[in-house]
Protein backbone atom coordinates (compact mmCIF):
# COMPACT_ATOMS: atom_id res chain seq x y z
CA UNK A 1 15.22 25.92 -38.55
CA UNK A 2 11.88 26.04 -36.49
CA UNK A 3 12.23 29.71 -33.32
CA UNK A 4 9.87 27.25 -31.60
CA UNK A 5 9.45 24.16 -29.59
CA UNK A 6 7.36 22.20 -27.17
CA UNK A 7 8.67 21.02 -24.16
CA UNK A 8 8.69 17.22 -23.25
CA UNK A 9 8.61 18.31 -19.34
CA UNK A 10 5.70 20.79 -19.16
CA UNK A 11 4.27 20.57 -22.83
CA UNK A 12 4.17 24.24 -23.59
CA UNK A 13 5.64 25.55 -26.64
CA UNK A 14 9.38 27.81 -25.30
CA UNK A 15 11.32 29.73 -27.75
CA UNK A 16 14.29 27.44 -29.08
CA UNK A 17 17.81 28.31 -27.46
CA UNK A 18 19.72 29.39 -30.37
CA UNK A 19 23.19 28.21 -28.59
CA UNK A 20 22.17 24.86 -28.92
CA UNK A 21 22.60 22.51 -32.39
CA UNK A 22 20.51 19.90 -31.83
CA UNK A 23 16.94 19.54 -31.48
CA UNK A 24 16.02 20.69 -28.06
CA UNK A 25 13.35 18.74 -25.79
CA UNK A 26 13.32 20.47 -22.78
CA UNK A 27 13.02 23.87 -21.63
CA UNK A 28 15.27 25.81 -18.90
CA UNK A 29 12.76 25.39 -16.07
CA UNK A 30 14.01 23.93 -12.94
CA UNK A 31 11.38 20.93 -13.00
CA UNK A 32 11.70 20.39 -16.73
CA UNK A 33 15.61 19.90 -16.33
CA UNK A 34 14.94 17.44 -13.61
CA UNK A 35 13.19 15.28 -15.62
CA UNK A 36 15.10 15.29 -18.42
CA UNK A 37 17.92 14.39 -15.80
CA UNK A 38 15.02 11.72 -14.15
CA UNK A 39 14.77 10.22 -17.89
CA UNK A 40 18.39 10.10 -18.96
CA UNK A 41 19.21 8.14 -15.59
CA UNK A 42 16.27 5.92 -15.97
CA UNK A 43 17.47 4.71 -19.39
CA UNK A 44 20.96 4.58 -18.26
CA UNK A 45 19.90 2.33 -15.46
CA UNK A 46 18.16 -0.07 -18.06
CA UNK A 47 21.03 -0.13 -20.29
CA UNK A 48 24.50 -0.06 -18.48
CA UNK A 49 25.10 -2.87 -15.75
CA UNK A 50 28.20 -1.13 -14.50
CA UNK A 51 26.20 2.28 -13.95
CA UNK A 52 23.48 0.15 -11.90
CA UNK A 53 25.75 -1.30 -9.53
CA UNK A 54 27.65 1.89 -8.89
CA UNK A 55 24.72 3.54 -8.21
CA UNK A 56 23.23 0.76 -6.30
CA UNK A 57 26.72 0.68 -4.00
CA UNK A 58 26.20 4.26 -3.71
CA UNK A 59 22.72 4.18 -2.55
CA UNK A 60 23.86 1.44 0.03
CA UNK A 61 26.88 3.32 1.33
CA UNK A 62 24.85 6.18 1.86
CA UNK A 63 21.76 4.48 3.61
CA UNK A 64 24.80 2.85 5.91
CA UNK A 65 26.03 6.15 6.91
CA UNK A 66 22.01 7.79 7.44
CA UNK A 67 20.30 4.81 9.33
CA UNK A 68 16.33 4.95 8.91
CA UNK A 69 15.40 5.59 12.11
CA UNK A 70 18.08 8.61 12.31
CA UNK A 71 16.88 10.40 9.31
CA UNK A 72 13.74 10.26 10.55
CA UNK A 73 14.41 11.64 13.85
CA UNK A 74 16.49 14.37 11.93
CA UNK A 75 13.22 15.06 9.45
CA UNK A 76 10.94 15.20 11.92
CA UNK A 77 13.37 17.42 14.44
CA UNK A 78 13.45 20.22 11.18
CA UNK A 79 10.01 20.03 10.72
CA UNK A 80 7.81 20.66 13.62
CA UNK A 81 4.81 21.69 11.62
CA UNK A 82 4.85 17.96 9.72
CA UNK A 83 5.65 16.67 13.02
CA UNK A 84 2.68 18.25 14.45
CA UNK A 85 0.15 17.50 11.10
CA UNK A 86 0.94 14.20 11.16
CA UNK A 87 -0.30 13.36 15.34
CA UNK A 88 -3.30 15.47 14.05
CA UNK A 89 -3.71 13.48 11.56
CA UNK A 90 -3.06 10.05 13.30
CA UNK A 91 -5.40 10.64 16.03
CA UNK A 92 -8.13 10.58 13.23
CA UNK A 93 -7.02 7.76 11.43
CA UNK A 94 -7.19 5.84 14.99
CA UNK A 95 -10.74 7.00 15.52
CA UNK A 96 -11.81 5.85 12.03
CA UNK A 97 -9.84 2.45 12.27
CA UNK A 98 -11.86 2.01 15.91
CA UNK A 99 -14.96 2.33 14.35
CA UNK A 100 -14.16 -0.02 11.33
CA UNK A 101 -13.21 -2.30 14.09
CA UNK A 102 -16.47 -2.02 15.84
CA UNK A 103 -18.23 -2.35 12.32
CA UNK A 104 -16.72 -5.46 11.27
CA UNK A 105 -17.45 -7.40 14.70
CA UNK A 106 -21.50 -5.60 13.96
CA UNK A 107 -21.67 -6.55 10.26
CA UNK A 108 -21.23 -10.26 9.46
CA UNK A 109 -23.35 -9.92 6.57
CA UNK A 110 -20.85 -10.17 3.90
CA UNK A 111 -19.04 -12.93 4.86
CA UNK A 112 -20.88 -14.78 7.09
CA UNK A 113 -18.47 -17.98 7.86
CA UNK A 114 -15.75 -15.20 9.19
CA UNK A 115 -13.59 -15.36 12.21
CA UNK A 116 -14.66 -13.42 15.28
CA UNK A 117 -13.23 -12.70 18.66
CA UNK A 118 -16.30 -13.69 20.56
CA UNK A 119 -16.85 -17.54 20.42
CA UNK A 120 -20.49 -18.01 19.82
CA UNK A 121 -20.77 -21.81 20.86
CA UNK A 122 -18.82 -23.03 23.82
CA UNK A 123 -15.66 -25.34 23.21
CA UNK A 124 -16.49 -29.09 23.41
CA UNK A 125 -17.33 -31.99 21.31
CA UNK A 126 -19.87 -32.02 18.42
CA UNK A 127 -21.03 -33.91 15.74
CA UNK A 128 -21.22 -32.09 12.84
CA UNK A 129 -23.98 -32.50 9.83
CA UNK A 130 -24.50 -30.88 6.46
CA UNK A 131 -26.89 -28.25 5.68
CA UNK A 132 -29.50 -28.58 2.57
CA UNK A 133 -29.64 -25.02 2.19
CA UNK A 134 -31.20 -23.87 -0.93
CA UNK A 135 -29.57 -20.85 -2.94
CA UNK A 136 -32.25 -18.64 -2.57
CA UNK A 137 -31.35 -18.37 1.13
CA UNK A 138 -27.62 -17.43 1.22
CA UNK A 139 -26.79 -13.98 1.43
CA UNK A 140 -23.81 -13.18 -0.47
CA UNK A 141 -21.60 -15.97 -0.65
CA UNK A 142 -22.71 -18.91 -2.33
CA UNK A 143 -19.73 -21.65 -1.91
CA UNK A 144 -19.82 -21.37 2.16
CA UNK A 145 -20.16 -24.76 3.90
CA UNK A 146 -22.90 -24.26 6.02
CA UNK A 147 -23.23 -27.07 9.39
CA UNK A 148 -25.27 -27.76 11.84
CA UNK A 149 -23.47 -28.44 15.22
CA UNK A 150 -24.95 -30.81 17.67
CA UNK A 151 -23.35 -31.37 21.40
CA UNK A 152 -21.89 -34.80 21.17
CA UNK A 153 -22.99 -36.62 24.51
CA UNK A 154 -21.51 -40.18 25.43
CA UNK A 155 -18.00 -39.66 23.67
CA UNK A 156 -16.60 -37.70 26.35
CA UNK A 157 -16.86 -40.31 29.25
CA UNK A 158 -14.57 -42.33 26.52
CA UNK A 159 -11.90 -39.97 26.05
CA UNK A 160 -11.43 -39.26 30.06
C-alpha cells in the first residue's frame, strides 16, 4: 500500500495516515478538511431532498432570528477598521461614478440616438421625415433611425 498521497484540497503530495483503511483524499489541514466537508454537503444537497429542506428550514430559521440589517450593524460595530476601509473606499467610488456621469452626458458618440437629461429641441409639434443617410456616414451604429424634425405650423391653432 502506497506511504504517499496527493491531496484533493491543496494538491501536494502528504504522507498517508496509517490509521485510516481506505484511500485517503484529503490531508489534515484546516482548509483541506473544509472542503472535503464543502464537497460532501454539496453532493448531499444534490442527492437527498429531505437533507435540502432541513437545511433550507434551518437557514430560514436562522436568518429569522439574525435580521439583515442587524447583522450588519453587529459586523460593522466589531469591525471598525472594515467600517472605516469601506467610507474610504466609497468616497472614491462616488468620485469615479461622478465623472462617468459627466462622461456619458460629454460622449454621445457611441450611441448617438441615446436619452439625455438636457432636451435639445423644445417640446411642441413636428412633422417628422426620414433621413437618406448613406452608411459611410454613421458612426457606430448602423440600424439607428435617423429624422429630420421640422416645427409643424398651422396644426396647433386646430388643436386649441
Amino acid at each position: 500500500m502506497p506511504k504517499y498521497f496527493y491531496c484533493q484540497g491543496c494538491g501536494k503530495r502528504k504522507r498517508k495516515n496509517p490509521r485510516l483503511k481506505g484511500k485517503q483524499w484529503y490531508c489534515g489541514s484546516k482548509k483541506c478538511q473544509q472542503a472535503k466537508k464543502n464537497k460532501w454537503e454539496r453532493e448531499r444537497l444534490k442527492k437527498d431532498p429531505c437533507y435540502r429542506n432541513l437545511r433550507k428550514d434551518q437557514k430560514n430559521k436562522w436568518r429569522q432570528e439574525h435580521p439583515g440589517h442587524v447583522y450588519q450593524q453587529t459586523y460593522r460595530q466589531n469591525h471598525p477598521a472594515y467600517t472605516q476601509r469601506n467610507r474610504e473606499l466609497q468616497k472614491s467610488r462616488n468620485a469615479e461614478a461622478k465623472i462617468r456621469q459627466i462622461q456619458r452626458e460629454i460622449s454621445d458618440i457611441v450611441k448617438t440616438d441615446s436619452l439625455t437629461s438636457v432636451t435639445p429641441i423644445p417640446s411642441g409639434l413636428y412633422k417628422i421625415y426620414p433621413c437618406r443617410i448613406s452608411q459611410e456616414e454613421k458612426i457606430v451604429k448602423t440600424d439607428s433611425l435617423i429624422v429630420e424634425l421640422k416645427a409643424h405650423r398651422g396644426i396647433a391653432e386646430t388643436l386649441v
